[in-house]
C-alpha atoms as a PDB file:
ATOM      1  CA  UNK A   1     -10.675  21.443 -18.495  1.00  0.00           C
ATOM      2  CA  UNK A   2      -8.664  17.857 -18.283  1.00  0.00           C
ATOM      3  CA  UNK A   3      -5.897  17.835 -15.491  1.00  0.00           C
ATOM      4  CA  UNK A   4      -3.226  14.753 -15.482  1.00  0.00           C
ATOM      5  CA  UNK A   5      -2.142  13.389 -12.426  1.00  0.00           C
ATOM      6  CA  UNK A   6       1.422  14.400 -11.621  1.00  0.00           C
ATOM      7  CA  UNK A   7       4.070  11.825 -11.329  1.00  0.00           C
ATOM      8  CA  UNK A   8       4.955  10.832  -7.988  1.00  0.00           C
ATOM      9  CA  UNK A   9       6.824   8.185  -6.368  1.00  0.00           C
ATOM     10  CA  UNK A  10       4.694   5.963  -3.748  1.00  0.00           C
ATOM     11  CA  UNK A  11       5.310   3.192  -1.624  1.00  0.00           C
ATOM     12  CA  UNK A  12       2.871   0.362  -1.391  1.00  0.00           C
ATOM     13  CA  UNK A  13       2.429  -3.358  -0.438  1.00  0.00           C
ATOM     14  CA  UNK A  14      -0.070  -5.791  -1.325  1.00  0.00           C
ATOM     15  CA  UNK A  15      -2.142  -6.887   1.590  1.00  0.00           C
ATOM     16  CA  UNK A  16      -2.253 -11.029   1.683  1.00  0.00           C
ATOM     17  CA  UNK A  17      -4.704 -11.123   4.712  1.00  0.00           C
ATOM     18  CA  UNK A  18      -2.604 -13.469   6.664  1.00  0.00           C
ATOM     19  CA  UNK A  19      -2.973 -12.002  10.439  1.00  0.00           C
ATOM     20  CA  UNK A  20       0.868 -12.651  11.252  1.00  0.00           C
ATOM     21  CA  UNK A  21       2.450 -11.093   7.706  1.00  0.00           C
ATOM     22  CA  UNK A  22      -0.115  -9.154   6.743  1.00  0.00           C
ATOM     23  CA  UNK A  23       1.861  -8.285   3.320  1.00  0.00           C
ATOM     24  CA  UNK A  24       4.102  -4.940   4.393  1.00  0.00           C
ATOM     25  CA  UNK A  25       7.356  -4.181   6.413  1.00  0.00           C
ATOM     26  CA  UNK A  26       7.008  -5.234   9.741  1.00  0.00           C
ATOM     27  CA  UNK A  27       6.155  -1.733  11.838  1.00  0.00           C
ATOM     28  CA  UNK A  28       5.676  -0.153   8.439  1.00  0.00           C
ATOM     29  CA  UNK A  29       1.663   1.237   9.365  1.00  0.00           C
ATOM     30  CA  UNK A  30       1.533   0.093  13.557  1.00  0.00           C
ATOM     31  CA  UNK A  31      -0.333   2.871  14.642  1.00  0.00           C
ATOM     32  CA  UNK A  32      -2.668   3.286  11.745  1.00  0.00           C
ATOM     33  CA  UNK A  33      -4.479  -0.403  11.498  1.00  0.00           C
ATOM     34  CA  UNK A  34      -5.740  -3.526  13.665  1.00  0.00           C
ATOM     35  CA  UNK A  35      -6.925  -6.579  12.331  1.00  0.00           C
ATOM     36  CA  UNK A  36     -10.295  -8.368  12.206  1.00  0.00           C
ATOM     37  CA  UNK A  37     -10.200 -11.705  14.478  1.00  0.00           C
ATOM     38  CA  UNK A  38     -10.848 -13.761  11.126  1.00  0.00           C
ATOM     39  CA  UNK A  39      -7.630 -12.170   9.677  1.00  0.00           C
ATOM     40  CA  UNK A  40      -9.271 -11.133   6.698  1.00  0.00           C
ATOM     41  CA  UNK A  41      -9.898  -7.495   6.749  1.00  0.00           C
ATOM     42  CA  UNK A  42      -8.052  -4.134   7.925  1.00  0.00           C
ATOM     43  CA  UNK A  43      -8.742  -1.266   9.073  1.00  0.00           C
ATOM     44  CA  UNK A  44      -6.926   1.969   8.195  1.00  0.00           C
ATOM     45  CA  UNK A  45      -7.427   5.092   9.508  1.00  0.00           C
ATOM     46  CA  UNK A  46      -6.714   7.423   6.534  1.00  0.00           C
ATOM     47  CA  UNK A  47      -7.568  11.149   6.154  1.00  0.00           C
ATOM     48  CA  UNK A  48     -11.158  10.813   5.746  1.00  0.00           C
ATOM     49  CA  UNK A  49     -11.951   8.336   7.991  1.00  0.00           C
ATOM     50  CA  UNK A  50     -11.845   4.901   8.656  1.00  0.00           C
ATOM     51  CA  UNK A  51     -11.305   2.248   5.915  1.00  0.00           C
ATOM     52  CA  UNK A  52     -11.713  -1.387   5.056  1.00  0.00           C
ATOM     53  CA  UNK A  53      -8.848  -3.120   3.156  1.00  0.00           C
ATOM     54  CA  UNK A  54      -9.509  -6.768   1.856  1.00  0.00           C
ATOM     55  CA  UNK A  55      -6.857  -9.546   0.990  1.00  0.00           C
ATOM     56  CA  UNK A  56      -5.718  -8.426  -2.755  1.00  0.00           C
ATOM     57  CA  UNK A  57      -5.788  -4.816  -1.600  1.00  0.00           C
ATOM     58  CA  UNK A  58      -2.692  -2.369  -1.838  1.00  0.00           C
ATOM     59  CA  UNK A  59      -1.849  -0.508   0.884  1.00  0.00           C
ATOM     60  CA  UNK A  60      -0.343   2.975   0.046  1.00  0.00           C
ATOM     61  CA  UNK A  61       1.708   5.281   1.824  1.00  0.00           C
ATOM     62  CA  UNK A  62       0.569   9.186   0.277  1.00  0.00           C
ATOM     63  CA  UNK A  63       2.628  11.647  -0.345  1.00  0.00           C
ATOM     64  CA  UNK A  64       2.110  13.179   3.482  1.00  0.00           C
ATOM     65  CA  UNK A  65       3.001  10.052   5.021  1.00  0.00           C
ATOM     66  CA  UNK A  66      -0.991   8.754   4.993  1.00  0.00           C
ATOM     67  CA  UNK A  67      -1.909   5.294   4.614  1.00  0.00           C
ATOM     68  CA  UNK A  68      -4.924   4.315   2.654  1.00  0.00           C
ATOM     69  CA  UNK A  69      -6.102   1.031   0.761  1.00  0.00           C
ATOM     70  CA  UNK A  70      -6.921   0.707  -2.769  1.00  0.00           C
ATOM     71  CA  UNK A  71      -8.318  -2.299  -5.320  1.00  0.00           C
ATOM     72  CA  UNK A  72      -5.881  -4.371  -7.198  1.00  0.00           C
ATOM     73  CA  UNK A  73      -7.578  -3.398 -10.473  1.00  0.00           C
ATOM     74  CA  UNK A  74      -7.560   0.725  -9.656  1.00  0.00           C
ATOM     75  CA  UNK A  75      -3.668   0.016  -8.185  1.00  0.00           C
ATOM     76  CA  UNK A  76      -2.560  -1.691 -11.782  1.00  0.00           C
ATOM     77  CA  UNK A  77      -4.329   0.510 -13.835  1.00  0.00           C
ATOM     78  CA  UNK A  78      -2.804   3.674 -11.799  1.00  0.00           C
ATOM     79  CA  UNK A  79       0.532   2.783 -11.094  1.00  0.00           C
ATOM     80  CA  UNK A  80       3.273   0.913 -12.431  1.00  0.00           C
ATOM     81  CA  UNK A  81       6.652  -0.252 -10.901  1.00  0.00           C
ATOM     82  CA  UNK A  82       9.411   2.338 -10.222  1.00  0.00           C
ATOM     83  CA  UNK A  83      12.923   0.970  -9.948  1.00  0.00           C
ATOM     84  CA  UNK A  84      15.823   4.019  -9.050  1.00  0.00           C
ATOM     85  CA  UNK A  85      19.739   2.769  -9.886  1.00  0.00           C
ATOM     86  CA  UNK A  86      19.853   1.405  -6.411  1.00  0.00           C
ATOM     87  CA  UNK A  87      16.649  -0.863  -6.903  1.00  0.00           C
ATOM     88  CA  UNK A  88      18.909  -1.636 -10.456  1.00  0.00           C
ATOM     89  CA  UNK A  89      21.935  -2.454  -8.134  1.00  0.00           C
ATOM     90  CA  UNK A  90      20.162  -4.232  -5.694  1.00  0.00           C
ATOM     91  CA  UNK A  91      18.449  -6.515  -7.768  1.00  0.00           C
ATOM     92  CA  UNK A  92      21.872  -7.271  -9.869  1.00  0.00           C
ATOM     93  CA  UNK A  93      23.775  -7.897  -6.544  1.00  0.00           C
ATOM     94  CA  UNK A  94      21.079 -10.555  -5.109  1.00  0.00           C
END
């Protein structure tokens, strides 16, 4: 049997591995990470355990408000932009 994935609307941010902007809202995962000393790596706590993110990692927020990282080249071939009419609006007002 083949299943498709169902469409779903997610937020996620590009992790740059810069300690201080770290590549998401500020406040957007506090609870859920810390940050080597080096800067360069993150740890999430997701559902099934512990995680390492690396700079070029996405960071995504699930569907039950979980955080978890995933590759750049799993991210792009998985998901593509989503822009709602007040993305549209926003982006024509700025």
């Amino acid at each position: 049997m083949k299943y498709r994935k169902k469409p779903i609307i997610i937020e996620a941010y590009k992790f740059t591995g810069d300690h201080d902007k770290p590549g998401f809202p500020d406040g957007w995962i506090t609870s859920k990470y810390t940050i080597s000393d080096n800067g360069y790596s993150l740890y999430i706590e997701t559902l099934e355990g512990k995680m390492l993110a690396h700079p070029g990692d996405y960071i995504i927020k699930g569907i039950k408000d979980e955080f978890y990282p995933c590759k750049e080249d799993i991210f792009v071939d998985t998901y593509e932009p989503f822009f709602d009419a007040s993305c549209k609006l926003n982006a024509q007002t700025n």
